[in-house]
C-alpha atoms as a PDB file:
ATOM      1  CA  UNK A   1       0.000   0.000   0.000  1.00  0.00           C
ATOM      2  CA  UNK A   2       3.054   2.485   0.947  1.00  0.00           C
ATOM      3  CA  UNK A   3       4.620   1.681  -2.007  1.00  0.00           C
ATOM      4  CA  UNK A   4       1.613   2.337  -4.539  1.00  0.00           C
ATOM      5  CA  UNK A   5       1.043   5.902  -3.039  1.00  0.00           C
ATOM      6  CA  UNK A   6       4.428   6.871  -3.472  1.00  0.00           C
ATOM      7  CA  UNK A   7       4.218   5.300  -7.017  1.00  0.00           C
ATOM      8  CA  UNK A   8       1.373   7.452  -7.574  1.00  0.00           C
ATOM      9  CA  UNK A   9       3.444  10.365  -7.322  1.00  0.00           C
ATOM     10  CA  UNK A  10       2.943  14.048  -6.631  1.00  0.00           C
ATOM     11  CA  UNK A  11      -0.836  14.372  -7.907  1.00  0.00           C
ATOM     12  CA  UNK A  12      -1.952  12.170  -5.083  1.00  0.00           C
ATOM     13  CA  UNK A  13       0.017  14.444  -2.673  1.00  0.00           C
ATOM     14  CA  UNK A  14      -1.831  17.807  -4.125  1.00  0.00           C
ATOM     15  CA  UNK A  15      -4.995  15.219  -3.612  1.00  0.00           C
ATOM     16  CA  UNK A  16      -4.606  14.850   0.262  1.00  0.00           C
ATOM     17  CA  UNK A  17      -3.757  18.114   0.944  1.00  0.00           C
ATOM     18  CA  UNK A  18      -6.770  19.875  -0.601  1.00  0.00           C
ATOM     19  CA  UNK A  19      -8.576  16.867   1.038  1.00  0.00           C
ATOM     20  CA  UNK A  20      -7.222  18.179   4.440  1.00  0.00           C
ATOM     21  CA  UNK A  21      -7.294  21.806   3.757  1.00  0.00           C
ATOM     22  CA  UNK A  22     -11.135  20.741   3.314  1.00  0.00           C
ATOM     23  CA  UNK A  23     -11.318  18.826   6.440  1.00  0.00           C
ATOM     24  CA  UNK A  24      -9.454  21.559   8.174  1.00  0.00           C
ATOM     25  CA  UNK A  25     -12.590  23.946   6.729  1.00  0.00           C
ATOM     26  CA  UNK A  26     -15.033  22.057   8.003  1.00  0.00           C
ATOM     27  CA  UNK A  27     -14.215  21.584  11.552  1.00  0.00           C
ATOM     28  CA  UNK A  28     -13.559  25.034  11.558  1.00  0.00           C
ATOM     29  CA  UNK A  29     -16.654  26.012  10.669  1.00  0.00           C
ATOM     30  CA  UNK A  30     -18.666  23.580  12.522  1.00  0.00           C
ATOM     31  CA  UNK A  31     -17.301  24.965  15.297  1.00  0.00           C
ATOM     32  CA  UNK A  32     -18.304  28.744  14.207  1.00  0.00           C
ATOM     33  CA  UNK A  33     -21.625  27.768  14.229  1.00  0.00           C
ATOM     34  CA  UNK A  34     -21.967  25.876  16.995  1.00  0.00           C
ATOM     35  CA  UNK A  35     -20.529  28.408  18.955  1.00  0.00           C
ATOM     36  CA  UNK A  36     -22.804  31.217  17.730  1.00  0.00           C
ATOM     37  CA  UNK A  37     -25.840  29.452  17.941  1.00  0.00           C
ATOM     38  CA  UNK A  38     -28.443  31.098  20.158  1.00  0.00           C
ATOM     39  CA  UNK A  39     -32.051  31.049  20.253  1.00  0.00           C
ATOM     40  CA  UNK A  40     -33.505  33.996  18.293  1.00  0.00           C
ATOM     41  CA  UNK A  41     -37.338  33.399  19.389  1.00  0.00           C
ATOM     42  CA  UNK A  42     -36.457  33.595  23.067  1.00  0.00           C
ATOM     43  CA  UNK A  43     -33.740  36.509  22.004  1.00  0.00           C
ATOM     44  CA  UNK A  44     -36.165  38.806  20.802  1.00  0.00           C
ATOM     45  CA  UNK A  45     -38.722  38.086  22.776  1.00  0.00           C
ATOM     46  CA  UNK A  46     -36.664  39.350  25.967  1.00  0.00           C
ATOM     47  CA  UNK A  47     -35.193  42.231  24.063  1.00  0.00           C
ATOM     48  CA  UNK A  48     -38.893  43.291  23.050  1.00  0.00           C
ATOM     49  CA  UNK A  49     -39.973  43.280  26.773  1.00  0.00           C
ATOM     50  CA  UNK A  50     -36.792  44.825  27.821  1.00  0.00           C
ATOM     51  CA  UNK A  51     -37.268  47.787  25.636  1.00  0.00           C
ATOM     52  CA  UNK A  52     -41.070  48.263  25.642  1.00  0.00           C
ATOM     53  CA  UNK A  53     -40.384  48.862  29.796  1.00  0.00           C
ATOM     54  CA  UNK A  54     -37.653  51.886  28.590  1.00  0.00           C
ATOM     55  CA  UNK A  55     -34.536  49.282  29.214  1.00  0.00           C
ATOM     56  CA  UNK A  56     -32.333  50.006  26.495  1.00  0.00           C
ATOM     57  CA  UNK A  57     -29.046  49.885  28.432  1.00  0.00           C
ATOM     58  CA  UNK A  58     -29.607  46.356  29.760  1.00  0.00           C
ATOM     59  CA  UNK A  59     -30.752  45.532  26.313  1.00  0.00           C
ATOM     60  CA  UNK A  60     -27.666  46.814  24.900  1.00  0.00           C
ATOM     61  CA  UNK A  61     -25.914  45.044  27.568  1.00  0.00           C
ATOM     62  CA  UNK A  62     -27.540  41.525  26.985  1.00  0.00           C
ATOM     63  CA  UNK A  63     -26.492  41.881  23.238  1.00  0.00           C
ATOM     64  CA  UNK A  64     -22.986  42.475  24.026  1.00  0.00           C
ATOM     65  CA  UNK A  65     -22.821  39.403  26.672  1.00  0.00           C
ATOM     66  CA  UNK A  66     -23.970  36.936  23.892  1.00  0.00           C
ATOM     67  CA  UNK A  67     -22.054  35.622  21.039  1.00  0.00           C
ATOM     68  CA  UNK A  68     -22.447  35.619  17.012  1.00  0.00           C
ATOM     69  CA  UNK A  69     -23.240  37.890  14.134  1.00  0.00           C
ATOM     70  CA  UNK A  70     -27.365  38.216  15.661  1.00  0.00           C
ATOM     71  CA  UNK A  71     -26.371  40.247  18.773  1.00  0.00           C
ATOM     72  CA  UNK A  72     -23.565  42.184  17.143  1.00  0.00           C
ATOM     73  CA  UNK A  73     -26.537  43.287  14.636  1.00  0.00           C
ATOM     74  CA  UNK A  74     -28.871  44.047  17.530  1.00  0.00           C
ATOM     75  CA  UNK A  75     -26.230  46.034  19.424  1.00  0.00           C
ATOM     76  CA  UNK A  76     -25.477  47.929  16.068  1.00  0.00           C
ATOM     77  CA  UNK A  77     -29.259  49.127  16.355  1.00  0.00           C
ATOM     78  CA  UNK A  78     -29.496  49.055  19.795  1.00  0.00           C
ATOM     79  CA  UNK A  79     -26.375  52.184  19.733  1.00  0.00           C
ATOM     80  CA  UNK A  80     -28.297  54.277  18.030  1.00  0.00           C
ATOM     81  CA  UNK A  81     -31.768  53.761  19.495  1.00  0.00           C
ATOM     82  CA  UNK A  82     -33.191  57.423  19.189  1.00  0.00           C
ATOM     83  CA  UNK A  83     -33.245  57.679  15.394  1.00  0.00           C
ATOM     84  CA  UNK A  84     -35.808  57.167  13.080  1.00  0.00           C
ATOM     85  CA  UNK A  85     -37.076  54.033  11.883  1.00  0.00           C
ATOM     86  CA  UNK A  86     -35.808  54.372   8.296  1.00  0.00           C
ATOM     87  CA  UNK A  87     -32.043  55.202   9.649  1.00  0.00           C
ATOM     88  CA  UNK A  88     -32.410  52.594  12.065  1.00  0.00           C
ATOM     89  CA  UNK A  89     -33.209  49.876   9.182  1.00  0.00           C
ATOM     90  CA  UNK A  90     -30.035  51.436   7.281  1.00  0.00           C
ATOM     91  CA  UNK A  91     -27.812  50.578  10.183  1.00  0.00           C
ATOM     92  CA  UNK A  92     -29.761  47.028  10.551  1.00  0.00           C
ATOM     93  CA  UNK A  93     -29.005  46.128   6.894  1.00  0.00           C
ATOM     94  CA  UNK A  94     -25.547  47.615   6.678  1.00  0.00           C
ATOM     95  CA  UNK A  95     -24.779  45.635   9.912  1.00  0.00           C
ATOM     96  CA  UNK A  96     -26.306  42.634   8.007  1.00  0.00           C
ATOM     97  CA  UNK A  97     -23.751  43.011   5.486  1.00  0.00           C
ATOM     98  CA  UNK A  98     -20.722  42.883   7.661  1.00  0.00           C
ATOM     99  CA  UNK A  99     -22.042  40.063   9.066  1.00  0.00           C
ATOM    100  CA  UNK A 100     -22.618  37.765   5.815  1.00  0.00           C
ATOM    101  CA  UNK A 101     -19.131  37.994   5.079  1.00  0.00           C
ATOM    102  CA  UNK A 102     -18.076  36.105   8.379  1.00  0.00           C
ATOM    103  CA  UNK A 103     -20.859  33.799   7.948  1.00  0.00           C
ATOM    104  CA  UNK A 104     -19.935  32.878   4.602  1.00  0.00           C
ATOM    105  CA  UNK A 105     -16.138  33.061   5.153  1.00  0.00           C
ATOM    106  CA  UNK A 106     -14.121  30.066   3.924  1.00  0.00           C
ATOM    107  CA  UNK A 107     -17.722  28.009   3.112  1.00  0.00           C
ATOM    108  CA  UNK A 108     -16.256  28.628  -0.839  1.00  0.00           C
ATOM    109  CA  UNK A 109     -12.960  27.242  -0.045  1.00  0.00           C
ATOM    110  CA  UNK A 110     -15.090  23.513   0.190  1.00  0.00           C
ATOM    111  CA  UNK A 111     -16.261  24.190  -3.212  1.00  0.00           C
ATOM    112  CA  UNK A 112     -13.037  24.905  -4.702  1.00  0.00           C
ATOM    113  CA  UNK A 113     -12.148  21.608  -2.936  1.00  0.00           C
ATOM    114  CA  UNK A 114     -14.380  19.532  -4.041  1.00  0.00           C
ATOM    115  CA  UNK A 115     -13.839  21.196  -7.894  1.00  0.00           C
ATOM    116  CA  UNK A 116      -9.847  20.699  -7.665  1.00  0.00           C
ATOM    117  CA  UNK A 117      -9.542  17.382  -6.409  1.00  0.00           C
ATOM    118  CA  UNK A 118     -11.175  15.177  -9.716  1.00  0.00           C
ATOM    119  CA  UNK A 119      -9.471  17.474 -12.015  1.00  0.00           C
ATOM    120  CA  UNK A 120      -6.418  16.545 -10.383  1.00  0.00           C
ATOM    121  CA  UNK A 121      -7.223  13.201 -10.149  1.00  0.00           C
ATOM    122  CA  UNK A 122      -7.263  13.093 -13.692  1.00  0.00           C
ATOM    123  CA  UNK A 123      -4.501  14.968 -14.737  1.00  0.00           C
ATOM    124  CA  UNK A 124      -2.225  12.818 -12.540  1.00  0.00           C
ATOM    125  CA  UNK A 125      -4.027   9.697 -14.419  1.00  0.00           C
ATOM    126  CA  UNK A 126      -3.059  11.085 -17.603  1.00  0.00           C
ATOM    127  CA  UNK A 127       0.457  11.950 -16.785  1.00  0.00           C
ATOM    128  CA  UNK A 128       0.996   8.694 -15.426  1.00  0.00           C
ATOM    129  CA  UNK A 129      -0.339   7.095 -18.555  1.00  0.00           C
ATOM    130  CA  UNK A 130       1.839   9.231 -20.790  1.00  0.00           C
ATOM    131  CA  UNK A 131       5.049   8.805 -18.496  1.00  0.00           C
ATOM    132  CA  UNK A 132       5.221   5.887 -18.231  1.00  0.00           C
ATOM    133  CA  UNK A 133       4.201   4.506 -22.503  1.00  0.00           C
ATOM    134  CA  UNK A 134       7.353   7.633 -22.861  1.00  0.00           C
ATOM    135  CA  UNK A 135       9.626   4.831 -21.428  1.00  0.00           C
ATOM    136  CA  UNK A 136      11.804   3.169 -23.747  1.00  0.00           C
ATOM    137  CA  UNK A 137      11.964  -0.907 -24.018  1.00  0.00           C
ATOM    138  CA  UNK A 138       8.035  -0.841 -23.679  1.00  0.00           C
ATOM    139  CA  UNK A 139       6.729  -3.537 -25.630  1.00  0.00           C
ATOM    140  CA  UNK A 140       3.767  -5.275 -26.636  1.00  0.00           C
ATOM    141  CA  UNK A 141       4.417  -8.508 -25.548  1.00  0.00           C
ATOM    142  CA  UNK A 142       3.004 -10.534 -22.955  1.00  0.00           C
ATOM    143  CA  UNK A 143       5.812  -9.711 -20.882  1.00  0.00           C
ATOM    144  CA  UNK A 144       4.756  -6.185 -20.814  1.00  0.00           C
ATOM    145  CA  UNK A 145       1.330  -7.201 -19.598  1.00  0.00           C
ATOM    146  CA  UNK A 146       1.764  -7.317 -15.825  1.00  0.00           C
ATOM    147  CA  UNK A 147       3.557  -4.037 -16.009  1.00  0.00           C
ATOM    148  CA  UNK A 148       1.021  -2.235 -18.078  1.00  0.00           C
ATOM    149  CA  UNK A 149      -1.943  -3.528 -15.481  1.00  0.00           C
ATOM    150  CA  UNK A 150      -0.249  -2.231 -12.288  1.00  0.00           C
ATOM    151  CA  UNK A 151       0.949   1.264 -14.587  1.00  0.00           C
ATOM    152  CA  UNK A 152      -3.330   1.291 -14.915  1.00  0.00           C
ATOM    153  CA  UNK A 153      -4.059   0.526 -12.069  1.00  0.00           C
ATOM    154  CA  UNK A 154      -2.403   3.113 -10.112  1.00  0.00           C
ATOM    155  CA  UNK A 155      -2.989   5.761 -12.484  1.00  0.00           C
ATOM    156  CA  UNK A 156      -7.167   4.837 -11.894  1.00  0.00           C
ATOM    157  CA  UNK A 157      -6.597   5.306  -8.429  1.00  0.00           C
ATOM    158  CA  UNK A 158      -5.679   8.690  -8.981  1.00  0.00           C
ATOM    159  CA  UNK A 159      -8.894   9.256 -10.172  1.00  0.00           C
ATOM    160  CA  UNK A 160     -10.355   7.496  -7.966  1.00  0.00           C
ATOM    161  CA  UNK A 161      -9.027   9.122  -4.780  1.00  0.00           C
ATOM    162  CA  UNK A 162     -10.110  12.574  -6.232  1.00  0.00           C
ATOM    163  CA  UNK A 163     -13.643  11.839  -6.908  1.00  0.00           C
ATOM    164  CA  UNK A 164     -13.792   9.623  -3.884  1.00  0.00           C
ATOM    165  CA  UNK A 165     -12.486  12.276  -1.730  1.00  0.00           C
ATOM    166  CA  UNK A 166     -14.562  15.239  -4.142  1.00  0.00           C
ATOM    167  CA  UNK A 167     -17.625  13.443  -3.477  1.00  0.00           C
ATOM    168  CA  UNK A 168     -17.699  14.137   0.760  1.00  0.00           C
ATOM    169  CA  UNK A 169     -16.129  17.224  -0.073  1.00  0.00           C
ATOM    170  CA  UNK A 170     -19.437  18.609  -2.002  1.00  0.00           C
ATOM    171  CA  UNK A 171     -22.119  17.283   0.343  1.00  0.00           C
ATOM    172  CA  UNK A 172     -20.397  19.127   2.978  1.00  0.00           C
ATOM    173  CA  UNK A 173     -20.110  22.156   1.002  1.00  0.00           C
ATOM    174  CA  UNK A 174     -23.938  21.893  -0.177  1.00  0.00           C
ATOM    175  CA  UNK A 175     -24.655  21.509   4.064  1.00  0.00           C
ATOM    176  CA  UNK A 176     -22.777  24.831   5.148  1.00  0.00           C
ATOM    177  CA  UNK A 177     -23.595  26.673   2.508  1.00  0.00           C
ATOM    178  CA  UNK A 178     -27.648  26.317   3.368  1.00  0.00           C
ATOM    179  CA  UNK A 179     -26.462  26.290   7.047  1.00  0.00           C
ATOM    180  CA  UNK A 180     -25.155  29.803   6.217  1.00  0.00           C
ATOM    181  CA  UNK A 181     -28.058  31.020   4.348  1.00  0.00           C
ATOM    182  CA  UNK A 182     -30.126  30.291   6.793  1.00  0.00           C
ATOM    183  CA  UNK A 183     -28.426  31.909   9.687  1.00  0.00           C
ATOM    184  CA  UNK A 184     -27.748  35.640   7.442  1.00  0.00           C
ATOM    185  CA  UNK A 185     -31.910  35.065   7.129  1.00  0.00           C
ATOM    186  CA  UNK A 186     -32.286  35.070  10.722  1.00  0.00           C
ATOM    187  CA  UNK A 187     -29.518  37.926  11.222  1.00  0.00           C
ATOM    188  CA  UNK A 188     -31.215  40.082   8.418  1.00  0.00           C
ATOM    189  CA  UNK A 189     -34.783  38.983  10.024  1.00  0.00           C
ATOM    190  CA  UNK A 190     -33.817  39.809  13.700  1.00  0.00           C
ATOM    191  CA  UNK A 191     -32.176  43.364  12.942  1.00  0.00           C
ATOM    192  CA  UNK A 192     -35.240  44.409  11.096  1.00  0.00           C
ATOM    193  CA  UNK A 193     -37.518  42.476  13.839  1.00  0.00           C
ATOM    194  CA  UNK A 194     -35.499  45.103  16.718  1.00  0.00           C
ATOM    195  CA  UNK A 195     -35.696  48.352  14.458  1.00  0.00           C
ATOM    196  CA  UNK A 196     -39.228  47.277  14.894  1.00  0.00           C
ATOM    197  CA  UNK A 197     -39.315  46.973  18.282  1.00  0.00           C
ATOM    198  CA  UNK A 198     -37.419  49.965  19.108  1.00  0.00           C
ATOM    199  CA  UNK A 199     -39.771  52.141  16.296  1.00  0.00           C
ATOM    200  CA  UNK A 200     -43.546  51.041  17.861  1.00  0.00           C
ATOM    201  CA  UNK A 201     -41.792  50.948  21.700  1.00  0.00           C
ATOM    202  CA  UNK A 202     -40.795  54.527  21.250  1.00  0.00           C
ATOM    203  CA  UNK A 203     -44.444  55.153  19.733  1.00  0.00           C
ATOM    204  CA  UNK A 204     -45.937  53.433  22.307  1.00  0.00           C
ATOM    205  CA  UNK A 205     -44.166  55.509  24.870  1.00  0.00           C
ATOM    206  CA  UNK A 206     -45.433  59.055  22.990  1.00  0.00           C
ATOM    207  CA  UNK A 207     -49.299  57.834  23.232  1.00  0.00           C
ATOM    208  CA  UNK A 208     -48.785  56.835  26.105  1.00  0.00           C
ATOM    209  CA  UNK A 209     -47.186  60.010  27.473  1.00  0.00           C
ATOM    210  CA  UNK A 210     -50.324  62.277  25.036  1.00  0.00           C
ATOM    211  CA  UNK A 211     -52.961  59.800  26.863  1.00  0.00           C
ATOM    212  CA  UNK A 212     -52.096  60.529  30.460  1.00  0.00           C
ATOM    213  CA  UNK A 213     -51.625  64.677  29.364  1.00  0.00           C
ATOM    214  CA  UNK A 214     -55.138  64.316  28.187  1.00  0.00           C
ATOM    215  CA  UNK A 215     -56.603  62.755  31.241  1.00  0.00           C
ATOM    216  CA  UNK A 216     -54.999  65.694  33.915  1.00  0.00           C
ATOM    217  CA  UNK A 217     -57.800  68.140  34.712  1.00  0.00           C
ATOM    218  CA  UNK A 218     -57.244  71.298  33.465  1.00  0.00           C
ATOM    219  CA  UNK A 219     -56.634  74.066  35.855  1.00  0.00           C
ATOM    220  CA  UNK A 220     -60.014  76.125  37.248  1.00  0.00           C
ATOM    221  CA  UNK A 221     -60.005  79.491  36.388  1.00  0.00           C
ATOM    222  CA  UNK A 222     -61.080  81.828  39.113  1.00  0.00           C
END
C-alpha cells in the first residue's frame, strides 16, 4: 500500500492536501456555528420586553454578553436607538452586510475543494499514462502485460481518490452553505424584527405620554 502511493506520485500528494485543507474547513466552521448558535425566538422576545419597559441599556448590555453575528446586529441598532425608523433599518441592513461575510467566510474554499480534487485526479491519471508509454523498451508482448496492469491501475486510483475524496467534499459544502443562508436570514430577520421593536416601543411611549396629558384636569379658572 506504501509503495503504490508513493508510485502514484505528486498528484496524489496535491490530492490529500486539498482533502485536508477541506477537512481543516469544516471543523472550523462547525465549530463557528456551533458556537454562535443562540435562540432567536427567546432573544427577541426578551429584548422586546426589555425595551417596551424603557430598558435600552440592559438591552444593549444583553447583546454584548452573547455571542455571534445576531447580537452584534442588535447592538449595532441598539447604539443608536433614538433615530428614526428608516435610519435605524439602514444601520440594521448595513450591519447585516458585515455580518454575511463572516458567515460565509471560507464556506467557498469547500467548493473549490471539491472542484480541484477530480481534475487533479485526472490529470495525474493522464500523466501517469503518458510517463510511463514515454519509457523506452516498452513492448507489446506478454511480458509487458503485468507491467502495463499495475501502470493502470495506479494511475485509476488517482482518479479514484479525487472523486472519492470530491464526493464528501461537495455534500459538505452543499450543508454549510444552506447552514449559512439560513443563519444571514435570521440575522437580516432579527435586525429588522429590533428596528421594529425599538420604532412602535418609542411610539408606544409618545401615546402613552399624550394619553395621560389628556386625562390631567385642566386648571379652574377663578
Amino acid at each position: 500500500m506504501r509503495e503504490m502511493i508513493i508510485a502514484m506520485g505528486p498528484m496524489f500528494w496535491l490530492i490529500l492536501f486539498f482533502a485536508t485543507l477541506a477537512l481543516a474547513v469544516l471543523a472550523e466552521r462547525l465549530f463557528y456555528f456551533h458556537r454562535i448558535n443562540i435562540n432567536s425566538g427567546e432573544f427577541l422576545r426578551g429584548l422586546s420586553a426589555l425595551l417596551r419597559s424603557g430598558q435600552y441599556d440592559e438591552c444593549l448590555h444583553e447583546a454584548r454578553q452573547l455571542p455571534g453575528p445576531m447580537a452584534r446586529v442588535v447592538e449595532a441598532v441598539l447604539s443608536r436607538p433614538r433615530l428614526p425608523r428608516h435610519e435605524l433599518r439602514e444601520i440594521a441592513l448595513e450591519a447585516s452586510e458585515v455580518e454575511v461575510y463572516r458567515i460565509e467566510r471560507n464556506v467557498r474554499t469547500l467548493l473549490v475543494c471539491a472542484t480541484v480534487m477530480p481534475l487533479l485526479g485526472v490529470l495525474g491519471t493522464l500523466l501517469s499514462l503518458v510517463s510511463f508509454y514515454e519509457q523506452p523498451g516498452i513492448t507489446d508482448g506478454a511480458a509487458a502485460a503485468p507491467v502495463v496492469a499495475a501502470t493502470l491501475q495506479q494511475a485509476l486510483l488517482l482518479s479514484a481518490s479525487g472523486i472519492a475524496l470530491a464526493i464528501p467534499t461537495y455534500i459538505f459544502y452543499m450543508f454549510l452553505a444552506s447552514r449559512a443562508r439560513k443563519l444571514i436570514n435570521m440575522v437580516e430577520r432579527a435586525g429588522l424584527e429590533c428596528v421594529h421593536i425599538i420604532a412602535d416601543a418609542r411610539e408606544e411611549a409618545l401615546n402613552k405620554k399624550a394619553a395621560d396629558a389628556e386625562k390631567q384636569p385642566e386648571p379652574v379658572q377663578e
